[in-house]
N, C-alpha and C. Protein backbone atom coordinates (compact mmCIF):
# COMPACT_ATOMS: atom_id res chain seq x y z
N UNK A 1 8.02 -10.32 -23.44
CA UNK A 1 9.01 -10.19 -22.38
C UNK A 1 9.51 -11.57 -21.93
N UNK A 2 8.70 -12.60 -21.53
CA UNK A 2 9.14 -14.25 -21.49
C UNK A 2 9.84 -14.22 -22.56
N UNK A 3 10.14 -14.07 -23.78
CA UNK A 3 10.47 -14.61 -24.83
C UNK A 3 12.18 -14.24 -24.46
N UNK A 4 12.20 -12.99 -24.54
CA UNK A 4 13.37 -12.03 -24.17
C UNK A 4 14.11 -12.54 -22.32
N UNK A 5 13.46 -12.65 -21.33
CA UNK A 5 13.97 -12.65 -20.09
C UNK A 5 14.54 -13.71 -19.85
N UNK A 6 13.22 -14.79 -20.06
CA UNK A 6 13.81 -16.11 -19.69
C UNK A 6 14.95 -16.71 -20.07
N UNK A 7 15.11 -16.91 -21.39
CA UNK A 7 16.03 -17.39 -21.67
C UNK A 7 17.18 -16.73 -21.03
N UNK A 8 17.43 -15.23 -20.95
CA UNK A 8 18.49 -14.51 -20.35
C UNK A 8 19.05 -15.46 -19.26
N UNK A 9 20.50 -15.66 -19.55
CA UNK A 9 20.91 -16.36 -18.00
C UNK A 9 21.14 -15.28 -16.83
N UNK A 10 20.77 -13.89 -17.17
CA UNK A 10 20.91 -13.18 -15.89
C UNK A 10 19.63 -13.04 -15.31
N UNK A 11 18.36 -13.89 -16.04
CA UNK A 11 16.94 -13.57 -15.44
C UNK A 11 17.09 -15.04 -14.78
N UNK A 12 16.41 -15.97 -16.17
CA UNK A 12 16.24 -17.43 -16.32
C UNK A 12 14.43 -17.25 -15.42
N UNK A 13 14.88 -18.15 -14.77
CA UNK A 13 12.96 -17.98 -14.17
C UNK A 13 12.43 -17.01 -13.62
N UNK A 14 13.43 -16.07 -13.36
CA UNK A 14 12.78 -14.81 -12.80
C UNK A 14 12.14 -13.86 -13.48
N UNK A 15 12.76 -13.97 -14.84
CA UNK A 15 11.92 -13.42 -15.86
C UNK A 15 11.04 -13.07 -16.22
N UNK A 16 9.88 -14.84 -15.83
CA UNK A 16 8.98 -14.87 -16.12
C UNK A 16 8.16 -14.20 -15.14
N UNK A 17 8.82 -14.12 -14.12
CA UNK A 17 8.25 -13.39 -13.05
C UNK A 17 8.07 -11.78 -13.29
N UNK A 18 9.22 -11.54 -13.91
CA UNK A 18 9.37 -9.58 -14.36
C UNK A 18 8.74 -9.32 -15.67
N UNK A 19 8.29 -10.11 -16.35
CA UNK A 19 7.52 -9.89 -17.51
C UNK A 19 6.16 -10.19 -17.49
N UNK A 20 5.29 -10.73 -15.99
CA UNK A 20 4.27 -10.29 -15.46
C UNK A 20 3.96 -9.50 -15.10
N UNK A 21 4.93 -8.68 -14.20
CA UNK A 21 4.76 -7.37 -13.96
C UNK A 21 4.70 -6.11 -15.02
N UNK A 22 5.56 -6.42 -15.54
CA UNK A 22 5.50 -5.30 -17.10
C UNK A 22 4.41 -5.75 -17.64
N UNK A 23 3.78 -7.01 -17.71
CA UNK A 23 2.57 -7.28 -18.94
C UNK A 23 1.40 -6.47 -17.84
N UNK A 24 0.86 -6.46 -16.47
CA UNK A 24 0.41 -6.13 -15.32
C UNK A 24 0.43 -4.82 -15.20
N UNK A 25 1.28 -3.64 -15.49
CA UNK A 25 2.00 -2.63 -15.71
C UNK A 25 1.08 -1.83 -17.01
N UNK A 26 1.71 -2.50 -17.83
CA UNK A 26 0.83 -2.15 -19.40
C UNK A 26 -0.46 -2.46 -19.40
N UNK A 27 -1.28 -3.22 -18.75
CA UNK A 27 -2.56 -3.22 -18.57
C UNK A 27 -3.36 -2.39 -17.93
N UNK A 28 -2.68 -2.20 -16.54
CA UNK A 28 -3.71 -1.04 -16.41
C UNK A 28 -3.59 0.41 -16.43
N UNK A 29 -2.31 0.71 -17.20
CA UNK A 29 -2.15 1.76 -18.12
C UNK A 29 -3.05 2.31 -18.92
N UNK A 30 -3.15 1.11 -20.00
CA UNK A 30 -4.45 1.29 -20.78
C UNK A 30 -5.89 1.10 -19.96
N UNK A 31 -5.71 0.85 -19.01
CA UNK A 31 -7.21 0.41 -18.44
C UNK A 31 -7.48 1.71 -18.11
N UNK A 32 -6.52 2.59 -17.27
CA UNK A 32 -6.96 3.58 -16.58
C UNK A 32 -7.34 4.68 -17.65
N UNK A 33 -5.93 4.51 -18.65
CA UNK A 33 -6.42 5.63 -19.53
C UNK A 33 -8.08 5.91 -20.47
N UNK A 34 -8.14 4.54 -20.45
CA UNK A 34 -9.31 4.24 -21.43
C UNK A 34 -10.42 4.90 -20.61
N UNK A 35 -10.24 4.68 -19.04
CA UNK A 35 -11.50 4.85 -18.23
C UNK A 35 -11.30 6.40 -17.52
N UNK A 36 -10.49 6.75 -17.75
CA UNK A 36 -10.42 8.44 -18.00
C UNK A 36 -11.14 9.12 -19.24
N UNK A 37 -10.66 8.52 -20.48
CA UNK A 37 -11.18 9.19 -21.66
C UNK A 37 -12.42 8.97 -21.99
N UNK A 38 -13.04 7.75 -21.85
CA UNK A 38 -14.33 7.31 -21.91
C UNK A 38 -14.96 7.70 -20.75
N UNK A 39 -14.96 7.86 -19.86
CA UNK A 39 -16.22 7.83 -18.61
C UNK A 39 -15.63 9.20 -17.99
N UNK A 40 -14.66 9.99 -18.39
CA UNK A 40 -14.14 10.97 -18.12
C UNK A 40 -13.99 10.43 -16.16
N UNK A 41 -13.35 9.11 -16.07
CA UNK A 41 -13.32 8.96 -14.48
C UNK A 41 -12.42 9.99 -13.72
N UNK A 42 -12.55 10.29 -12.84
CA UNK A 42 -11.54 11.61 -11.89
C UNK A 42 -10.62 10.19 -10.90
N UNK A 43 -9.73 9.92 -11.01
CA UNK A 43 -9.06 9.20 -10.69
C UNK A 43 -7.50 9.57 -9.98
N UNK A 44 -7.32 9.98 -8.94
CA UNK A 44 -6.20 10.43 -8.83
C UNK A 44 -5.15 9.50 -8.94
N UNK A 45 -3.83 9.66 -9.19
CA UNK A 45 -2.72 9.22 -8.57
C UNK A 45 -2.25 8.76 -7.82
N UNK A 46 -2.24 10.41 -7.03
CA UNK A 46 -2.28 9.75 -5.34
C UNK A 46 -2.44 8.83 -5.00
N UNK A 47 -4.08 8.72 -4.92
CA UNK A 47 -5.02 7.81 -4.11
C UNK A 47 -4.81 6.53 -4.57
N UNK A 48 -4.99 6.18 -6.01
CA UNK A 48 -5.23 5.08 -6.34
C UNK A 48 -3.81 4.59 -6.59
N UNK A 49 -2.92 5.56 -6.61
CA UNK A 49 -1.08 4.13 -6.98
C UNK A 49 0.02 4.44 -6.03
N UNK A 50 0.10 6.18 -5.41
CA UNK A 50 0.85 6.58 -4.98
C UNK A 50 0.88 5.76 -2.92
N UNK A 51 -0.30 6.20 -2.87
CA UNK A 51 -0.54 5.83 -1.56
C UNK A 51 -0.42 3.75 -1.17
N UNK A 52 -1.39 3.42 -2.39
CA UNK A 52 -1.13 1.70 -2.01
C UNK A 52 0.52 1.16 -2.05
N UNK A 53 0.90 2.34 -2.83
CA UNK A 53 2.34 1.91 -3.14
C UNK A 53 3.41 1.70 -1.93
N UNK A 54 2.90 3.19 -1.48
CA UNK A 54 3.70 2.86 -0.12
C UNK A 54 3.34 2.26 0.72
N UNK A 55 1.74 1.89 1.20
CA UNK A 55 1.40 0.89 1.92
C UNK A 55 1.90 -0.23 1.51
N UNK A 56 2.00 -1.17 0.69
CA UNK A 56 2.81 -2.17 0.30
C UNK A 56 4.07 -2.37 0.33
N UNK A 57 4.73 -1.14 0.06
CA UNK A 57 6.17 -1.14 0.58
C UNK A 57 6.60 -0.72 1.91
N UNK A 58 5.68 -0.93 3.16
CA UNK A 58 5.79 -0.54 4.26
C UNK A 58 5.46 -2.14 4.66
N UNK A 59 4.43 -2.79 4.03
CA UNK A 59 4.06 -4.29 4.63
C UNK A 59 5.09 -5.05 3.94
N UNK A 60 5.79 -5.18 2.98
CA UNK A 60 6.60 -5.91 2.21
C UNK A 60 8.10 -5.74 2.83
N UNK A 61 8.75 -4.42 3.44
CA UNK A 61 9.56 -4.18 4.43
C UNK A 61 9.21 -5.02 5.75
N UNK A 62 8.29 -4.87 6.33
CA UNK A 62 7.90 -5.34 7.51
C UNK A 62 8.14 -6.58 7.50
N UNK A 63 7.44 -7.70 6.70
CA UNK A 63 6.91 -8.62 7.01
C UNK A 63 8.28 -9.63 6.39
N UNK A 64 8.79 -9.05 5.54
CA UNK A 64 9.99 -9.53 5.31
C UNK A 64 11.05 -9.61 6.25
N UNK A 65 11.10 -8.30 7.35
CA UNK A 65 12.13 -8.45 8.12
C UNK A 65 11.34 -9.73 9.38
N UNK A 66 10.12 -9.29 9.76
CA UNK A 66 9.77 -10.79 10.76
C UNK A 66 10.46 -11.83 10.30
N UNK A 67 10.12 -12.08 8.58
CA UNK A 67 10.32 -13.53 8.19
C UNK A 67 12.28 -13.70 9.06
N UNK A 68 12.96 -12.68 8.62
CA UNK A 68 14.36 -12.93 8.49
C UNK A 68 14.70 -13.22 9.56
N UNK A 69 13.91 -12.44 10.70
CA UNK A 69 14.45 -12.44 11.99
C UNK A 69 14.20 -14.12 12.50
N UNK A 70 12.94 -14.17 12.23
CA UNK A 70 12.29 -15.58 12.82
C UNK A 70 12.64 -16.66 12.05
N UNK A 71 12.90 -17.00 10.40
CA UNK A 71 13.35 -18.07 10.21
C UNK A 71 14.55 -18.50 10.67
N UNK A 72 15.58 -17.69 11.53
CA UNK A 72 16.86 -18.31 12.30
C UNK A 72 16.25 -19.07 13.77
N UNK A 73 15.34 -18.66 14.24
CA UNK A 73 15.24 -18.85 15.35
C UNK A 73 13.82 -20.38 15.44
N UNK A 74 12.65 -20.10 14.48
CA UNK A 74 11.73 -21.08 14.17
C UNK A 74 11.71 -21.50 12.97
N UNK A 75 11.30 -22.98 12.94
CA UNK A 75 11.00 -23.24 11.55
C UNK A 75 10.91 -22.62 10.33
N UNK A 76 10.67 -22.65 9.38
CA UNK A 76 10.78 -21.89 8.14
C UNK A 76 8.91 -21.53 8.11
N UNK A 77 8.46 -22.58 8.05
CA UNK A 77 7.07 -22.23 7.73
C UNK A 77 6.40 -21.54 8.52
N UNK A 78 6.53 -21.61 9.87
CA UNK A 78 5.88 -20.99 10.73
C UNK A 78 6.33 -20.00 10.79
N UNK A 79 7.54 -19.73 10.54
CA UNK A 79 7.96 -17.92 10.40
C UNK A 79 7.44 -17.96 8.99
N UNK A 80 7.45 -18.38 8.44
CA UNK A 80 6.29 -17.62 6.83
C UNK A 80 4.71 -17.70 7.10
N UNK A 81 3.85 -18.42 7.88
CA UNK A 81 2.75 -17.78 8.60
C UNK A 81 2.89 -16.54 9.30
N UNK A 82 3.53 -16.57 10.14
CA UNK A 82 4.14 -15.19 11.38
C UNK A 82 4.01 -14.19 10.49
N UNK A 83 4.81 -14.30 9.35
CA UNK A 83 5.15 -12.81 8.64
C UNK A 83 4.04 -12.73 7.53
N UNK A 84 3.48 -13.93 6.81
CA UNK A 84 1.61 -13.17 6.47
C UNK A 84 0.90 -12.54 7.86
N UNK A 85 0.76 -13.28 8.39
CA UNK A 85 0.14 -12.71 9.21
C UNK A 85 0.48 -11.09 9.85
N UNK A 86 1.45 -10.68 9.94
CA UNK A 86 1.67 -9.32 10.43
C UNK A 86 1.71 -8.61 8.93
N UNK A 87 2.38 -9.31 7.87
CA UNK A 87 2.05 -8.46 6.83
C UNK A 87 0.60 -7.90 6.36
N UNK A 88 -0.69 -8.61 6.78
CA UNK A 88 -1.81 -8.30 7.01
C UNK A 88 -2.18 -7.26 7.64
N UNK A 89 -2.00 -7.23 9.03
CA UNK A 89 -1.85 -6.31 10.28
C UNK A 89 -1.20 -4.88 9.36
N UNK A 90 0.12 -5.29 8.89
CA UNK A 90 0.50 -3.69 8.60
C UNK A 90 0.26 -2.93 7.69
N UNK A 91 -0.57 -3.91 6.50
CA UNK A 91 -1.10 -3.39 5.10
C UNK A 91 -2.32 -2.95 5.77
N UNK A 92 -3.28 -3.27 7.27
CA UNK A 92 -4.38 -2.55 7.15
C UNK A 92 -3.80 -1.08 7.60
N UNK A 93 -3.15 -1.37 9.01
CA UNK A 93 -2.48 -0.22 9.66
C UNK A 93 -2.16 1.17 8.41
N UNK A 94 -1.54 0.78 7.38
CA UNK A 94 -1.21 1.53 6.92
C UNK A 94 -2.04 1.87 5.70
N UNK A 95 -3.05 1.19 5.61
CA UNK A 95 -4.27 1.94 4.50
C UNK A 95 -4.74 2.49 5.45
N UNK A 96 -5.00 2.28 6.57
CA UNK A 96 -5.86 3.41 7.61
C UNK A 96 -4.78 4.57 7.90
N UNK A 97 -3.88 4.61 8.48
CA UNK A 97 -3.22 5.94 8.55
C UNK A 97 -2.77 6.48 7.11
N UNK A 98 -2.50 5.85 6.34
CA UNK A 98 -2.30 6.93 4.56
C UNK A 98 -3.83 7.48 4.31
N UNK A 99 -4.82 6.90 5.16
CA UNK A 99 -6.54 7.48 4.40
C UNK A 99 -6.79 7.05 3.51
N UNK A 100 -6.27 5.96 2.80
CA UNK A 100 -6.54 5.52 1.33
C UNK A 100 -7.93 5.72 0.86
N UNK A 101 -8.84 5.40 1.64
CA UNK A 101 -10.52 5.05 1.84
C UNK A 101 -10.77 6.62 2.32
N UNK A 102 -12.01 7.18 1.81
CA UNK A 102 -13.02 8.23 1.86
C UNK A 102 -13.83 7.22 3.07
N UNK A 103 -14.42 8.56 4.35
CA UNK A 103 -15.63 8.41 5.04
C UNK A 103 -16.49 7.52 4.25
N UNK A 104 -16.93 8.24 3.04
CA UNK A 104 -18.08 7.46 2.50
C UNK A 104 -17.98 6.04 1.93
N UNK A 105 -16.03 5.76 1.19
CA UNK A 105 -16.21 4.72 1.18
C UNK A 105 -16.09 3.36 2.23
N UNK A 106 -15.64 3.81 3.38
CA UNK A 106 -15.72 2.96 4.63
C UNK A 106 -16.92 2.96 5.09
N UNK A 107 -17.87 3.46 4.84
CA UNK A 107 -19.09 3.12 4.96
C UNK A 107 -19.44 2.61 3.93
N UNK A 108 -19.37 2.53 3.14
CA UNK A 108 -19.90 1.13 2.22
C UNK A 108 -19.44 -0.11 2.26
N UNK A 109 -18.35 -0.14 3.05
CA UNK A 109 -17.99 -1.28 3.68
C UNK A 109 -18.85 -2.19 4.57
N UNK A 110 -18.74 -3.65 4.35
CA UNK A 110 -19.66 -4.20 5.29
C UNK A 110 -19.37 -4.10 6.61
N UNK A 111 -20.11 -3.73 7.34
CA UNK A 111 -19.68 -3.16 9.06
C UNK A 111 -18.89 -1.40 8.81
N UNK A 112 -18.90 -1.07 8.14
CA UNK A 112 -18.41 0.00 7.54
C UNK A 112 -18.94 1.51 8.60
N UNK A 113 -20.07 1.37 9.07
CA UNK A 113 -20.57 1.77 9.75
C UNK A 113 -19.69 1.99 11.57
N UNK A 114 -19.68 0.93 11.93
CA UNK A 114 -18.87 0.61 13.06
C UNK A 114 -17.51 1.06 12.77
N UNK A 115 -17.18 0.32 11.66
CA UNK A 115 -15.22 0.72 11.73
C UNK A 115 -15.18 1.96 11.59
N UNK A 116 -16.29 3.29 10.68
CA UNK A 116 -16.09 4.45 11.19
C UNK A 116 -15.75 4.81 12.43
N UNK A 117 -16.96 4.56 13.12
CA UNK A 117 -17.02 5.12 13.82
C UNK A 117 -15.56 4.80 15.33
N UNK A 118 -15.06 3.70 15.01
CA UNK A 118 -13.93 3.26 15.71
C UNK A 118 -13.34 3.97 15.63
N UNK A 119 -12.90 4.58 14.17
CA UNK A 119 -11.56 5.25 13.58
C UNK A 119 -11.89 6.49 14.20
N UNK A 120 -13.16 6.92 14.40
CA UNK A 120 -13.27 8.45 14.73
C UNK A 120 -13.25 8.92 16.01
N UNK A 121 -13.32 7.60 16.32
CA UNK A 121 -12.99 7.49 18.49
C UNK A 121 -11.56 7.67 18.75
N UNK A 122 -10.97 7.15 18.16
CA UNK A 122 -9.31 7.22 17.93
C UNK A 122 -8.47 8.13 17.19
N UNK A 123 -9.62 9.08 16.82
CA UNK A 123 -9.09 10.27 16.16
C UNK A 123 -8.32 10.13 14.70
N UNK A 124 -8.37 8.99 14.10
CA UNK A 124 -7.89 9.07 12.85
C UNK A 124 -8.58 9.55 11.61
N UNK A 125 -9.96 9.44 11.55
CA UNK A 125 -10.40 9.72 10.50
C UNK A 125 -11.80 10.96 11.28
């Protein structure tokens, strides 16, 4: 895909950027499939691409619009801290309300124990 993109003058360096993702793409294609057929893993969809997907495209919306709003108004860098930083905030927000995580696996979490039981005070899980 580098071979093919880059040079493209409608990619040029971005290319190399979109032919990570396709090489990234095709990997764990085969990864998953392999670990379906071999270990017969139960792996949903959902859970494991559908749901992070939109959590990421809920923090990647977000944190992009902070950046836009705030690099007119502050520095550049410090509005690109600002907007990691809430992009953090909204990627957890939103693995906790999609449920991404099983009871059991938030308890295998370190402190996993506690953050249950937070979530269950607050009625989410």
């Amino acid at each position: 895909m580098n071979l093919i993109l880059v040079p493209n003058p409608n990619f040029g360096v971005n290319g190399a950027a979109w032919a990570s993702v396709v090489c990234h793409l095709i990997a764990f294609s085969i990864t998953m499939a392999a670990l379906r057929r071999l270990i017969k893993l139960n792996l949903t969809f959902k859970k494991f691409v559908i749901k992070p997907a939109i959590a990421v495209t809920i923090m990647a919306i977000c944190s992009y619009s902070v950046y836009m709003i705030l690099s007119g108004i502050i520095a550049e860098k410090l509005a690109t801290i600002i907007a990691i930083i809430i992009a953090i905030i909204i990627y957890v927000l939103a693995v906790v309300v999609l449920r991404i995580f099983s009871k059991e696996e938030i308890k295998q979490m370190p402190g996993g124990n506690k953050i249950l039981t937070i979530l269950q005070r607050m009625k989410i899980y």
